[in-house]
Protein backbone atom coordinates (compact mmCIF):
# COMPACT_ATOMS: atom_id res chain seq x y z
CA UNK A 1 28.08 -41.40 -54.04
CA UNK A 2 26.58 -40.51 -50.68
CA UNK A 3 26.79 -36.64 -49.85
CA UNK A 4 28.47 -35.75 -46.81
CA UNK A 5 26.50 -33.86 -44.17
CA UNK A 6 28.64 -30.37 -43.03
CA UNK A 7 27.17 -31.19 -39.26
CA UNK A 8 29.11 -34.42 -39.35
CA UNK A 9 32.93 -33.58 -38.48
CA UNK A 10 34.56 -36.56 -40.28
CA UNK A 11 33.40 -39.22 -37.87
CA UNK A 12 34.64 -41.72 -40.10
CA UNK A 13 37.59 -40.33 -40.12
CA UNK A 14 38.66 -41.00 -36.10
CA UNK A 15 39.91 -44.04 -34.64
CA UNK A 16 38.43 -45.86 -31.70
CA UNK A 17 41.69 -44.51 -29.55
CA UNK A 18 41.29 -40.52 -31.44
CA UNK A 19 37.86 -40.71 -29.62
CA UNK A 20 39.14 -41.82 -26.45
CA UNK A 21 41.90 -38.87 -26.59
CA UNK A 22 39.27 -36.13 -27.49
CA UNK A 23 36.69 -37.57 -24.41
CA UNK A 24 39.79 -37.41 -21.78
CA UNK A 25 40.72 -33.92 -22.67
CA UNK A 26 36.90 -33.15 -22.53
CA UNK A 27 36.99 -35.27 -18.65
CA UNK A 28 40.11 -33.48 -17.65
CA UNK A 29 38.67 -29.87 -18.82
CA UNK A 30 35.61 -30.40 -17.08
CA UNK A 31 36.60 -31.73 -14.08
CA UNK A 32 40.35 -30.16 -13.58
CA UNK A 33 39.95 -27.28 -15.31
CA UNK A 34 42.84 -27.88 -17.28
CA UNK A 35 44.37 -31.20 -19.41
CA UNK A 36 48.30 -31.63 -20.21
CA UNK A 37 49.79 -33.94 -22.38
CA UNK A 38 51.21 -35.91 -19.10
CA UNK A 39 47.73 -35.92 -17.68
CA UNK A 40 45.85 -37.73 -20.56
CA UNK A 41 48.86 -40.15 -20.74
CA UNK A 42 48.36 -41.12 -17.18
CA UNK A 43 44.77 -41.14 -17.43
CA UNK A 44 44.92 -43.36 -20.84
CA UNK A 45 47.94 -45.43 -19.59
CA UNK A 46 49.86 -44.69 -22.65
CA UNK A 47 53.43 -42.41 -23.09
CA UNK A 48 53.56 -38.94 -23.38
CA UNK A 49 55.45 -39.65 -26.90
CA UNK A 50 52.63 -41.42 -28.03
CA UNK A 51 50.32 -38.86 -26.62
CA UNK A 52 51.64 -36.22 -28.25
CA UNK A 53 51.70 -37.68 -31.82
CA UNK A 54 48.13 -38.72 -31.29
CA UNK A 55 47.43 -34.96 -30.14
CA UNK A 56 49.11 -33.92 -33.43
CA UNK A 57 47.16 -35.57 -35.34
CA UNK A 58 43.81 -34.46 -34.02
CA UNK A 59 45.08 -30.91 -34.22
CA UNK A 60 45.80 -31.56 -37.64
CA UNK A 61 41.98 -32.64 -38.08
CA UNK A 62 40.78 -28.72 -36.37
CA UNK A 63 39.48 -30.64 -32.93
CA UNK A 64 42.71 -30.13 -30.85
CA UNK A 65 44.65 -27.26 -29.94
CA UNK A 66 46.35 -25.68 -27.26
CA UNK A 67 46.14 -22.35 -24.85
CA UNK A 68 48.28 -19.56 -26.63
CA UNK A 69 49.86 -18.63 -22.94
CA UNK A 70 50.50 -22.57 -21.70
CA UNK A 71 50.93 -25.76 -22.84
CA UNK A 72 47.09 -26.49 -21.45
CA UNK A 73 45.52 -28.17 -24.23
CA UNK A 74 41.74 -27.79 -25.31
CA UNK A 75 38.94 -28.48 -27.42
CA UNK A 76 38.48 -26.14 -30.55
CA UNK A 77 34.56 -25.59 -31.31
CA UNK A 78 34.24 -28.40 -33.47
CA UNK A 79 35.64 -30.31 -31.35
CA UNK A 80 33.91 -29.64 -28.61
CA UNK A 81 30.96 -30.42 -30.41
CA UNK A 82 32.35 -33.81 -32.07
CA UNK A 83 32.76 -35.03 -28.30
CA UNK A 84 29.18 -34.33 -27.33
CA UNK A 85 27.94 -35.96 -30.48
CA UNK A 86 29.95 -38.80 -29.62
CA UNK A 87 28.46 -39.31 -26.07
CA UNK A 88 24.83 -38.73 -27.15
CA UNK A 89 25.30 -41.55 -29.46
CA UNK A 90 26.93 -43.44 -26.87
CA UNK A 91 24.54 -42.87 -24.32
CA UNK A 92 21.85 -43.86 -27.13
CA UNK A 93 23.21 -46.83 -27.77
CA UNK A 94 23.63 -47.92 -24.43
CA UNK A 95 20.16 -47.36 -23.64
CA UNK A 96 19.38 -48.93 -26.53
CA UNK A 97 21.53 -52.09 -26.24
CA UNK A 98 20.61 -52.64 -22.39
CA UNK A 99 16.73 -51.63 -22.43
CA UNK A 100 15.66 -52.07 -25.91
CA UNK A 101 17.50 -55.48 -27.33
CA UNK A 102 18.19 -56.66 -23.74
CA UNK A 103 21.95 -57.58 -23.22
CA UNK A 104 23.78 -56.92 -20.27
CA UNK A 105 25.29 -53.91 -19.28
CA UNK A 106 28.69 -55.01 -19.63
CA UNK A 107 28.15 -55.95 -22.54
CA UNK A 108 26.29 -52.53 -23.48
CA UNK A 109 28.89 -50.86 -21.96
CA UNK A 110 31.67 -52.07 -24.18
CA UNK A 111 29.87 -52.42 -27.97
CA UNK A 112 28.26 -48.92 -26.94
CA UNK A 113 31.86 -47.30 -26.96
CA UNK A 114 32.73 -49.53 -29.65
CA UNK A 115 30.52 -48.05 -31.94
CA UNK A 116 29.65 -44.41 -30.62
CA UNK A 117 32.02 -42.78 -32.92
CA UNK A 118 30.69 -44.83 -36.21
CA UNK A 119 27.47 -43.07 -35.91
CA UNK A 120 27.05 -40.14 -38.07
CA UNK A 121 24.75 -37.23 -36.89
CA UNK A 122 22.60 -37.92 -39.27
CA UNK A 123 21.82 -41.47 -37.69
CA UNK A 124 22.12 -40.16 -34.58
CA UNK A 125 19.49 -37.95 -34.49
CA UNK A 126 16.87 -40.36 -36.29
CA UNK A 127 18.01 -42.81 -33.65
CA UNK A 128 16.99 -40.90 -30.77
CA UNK A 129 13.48 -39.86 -32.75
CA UNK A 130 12.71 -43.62 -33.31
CA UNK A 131 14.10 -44.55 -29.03
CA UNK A 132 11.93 -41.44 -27.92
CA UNK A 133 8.88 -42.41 -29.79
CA UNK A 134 8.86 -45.71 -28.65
CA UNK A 135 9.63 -45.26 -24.97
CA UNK A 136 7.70 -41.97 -24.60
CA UNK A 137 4.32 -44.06 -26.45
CA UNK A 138 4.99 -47.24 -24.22
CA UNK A 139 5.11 -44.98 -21.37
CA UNK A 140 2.07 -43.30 -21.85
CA UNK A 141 -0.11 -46.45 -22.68
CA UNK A 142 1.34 -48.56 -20.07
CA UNK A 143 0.11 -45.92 -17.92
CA UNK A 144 -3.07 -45.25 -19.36
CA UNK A 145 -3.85 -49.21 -18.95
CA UNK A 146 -3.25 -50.09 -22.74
CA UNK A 147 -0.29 -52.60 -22.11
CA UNK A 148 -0.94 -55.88 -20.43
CA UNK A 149 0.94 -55.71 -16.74
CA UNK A 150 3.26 -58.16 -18.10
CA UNK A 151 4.53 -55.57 -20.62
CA UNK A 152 8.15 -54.88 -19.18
CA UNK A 153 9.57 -52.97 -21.54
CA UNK A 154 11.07 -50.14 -19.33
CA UNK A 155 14.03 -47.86 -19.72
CA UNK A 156 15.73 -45.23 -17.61
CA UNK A 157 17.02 -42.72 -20.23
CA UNK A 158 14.76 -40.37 -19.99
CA UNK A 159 14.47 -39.42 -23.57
CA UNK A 160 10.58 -37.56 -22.93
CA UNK A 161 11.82 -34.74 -21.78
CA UNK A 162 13.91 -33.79 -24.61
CA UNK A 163 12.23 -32.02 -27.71
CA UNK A 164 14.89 -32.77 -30.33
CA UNK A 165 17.92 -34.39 -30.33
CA UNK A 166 20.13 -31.53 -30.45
CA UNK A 167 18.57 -30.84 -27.36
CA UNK A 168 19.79 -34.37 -25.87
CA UNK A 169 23.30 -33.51 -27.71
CA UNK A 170 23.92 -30.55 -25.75
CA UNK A 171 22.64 -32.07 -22.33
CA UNK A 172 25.68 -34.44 -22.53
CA UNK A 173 28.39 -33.89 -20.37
CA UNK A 174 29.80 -36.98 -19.63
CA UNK A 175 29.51 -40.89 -18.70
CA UNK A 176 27.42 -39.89 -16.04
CA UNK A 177 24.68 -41.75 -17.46
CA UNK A 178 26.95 -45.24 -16.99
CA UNK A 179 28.02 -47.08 -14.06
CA UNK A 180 30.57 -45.29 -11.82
CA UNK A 181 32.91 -48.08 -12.69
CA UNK A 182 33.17 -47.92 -16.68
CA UNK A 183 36.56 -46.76 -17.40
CA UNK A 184 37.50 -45.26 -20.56
């Protein structure tokens, strides 16, 4: 029996669609300054009924709860951190997906948020050491003349100036990092 890691909110343990509710409330936070239950309905296309049993659920779970003076509705701590775990390993394996096996973005796009909230921390973090090593040593001997020109191995996530990957964890705020169209 595998141990369970305490830095690893039970990942396993949210559905494709809990993910999507925690990343809208996150979206609506940062950009509104607020998120309602009627706002993530109409920013998920879904009811307010089924909203609100989704909500209860995640407050169930400790990621969920809401203001004690409104209705507003936020992100608890862990929370809060499950949601930028869940975008650093979506922006990982985006990156990964696009400039490392080579498929299209669309395609990148859509198995990325597929699978961002299977990853456990754990994974996470060894998968941004082993995507930083090799882009960061590519880099550097492509520059230094140690590739052949037709070497095209490039990627835009910047992973080189990051130390660690909790580092990279905390830089993400959002889907910035995707096309403007990706929807959620």
């Amino acid at each position: 029996m595998t141990k369970k890691h305490d830095t690893d909110q039970d990942s396993a343990d949210l559905s494709h669609s809990m993910v999507h509710y925690l990343l809208t409330i996150h979206k609506l936070k940062e950009s509104r300054g607020f998120a309602r239950v009627t706002d993530i309905a109409k920013d998920l296309k879904l009811t307010k009924g089924s909203v609100s049993t989704a909500l209860n659920n995640l407050k169930k779970k400790g990621l969920v709860e809401e203001e004690e003076d409104c209705k507003f509705l936020i992100l608890t701590d862990v929370g809060h951190k499950e949601v930028h775990r869940i975008l650093s390993a979506r922006t990982l394996l985006y990156y990964f997906l696009k400039d490392f096996v080579g498929v299209g973005e669309e395609v990148a796009e859509k198995d990325s948020c597929l699978m961002e909230h299977l990853m456990s921390s754990e994974t996470s973090e060894k998968f941004f050491d082993f995507m930083k090593k090799l882009s960061c040593s590519c880099d550097e001997l492509f520059k230094a003349g140690k590739l052949p020109a037709s070497f095209d191995f490039q990627t835009t996530l910047d992973l080189c100036s990051f130390d660690t990957a909790k580092e990279f964890m905390g830089s993400q705020k959002g889907d910035t990092y995707l096309p403007e169209e990706v929807s959620e």
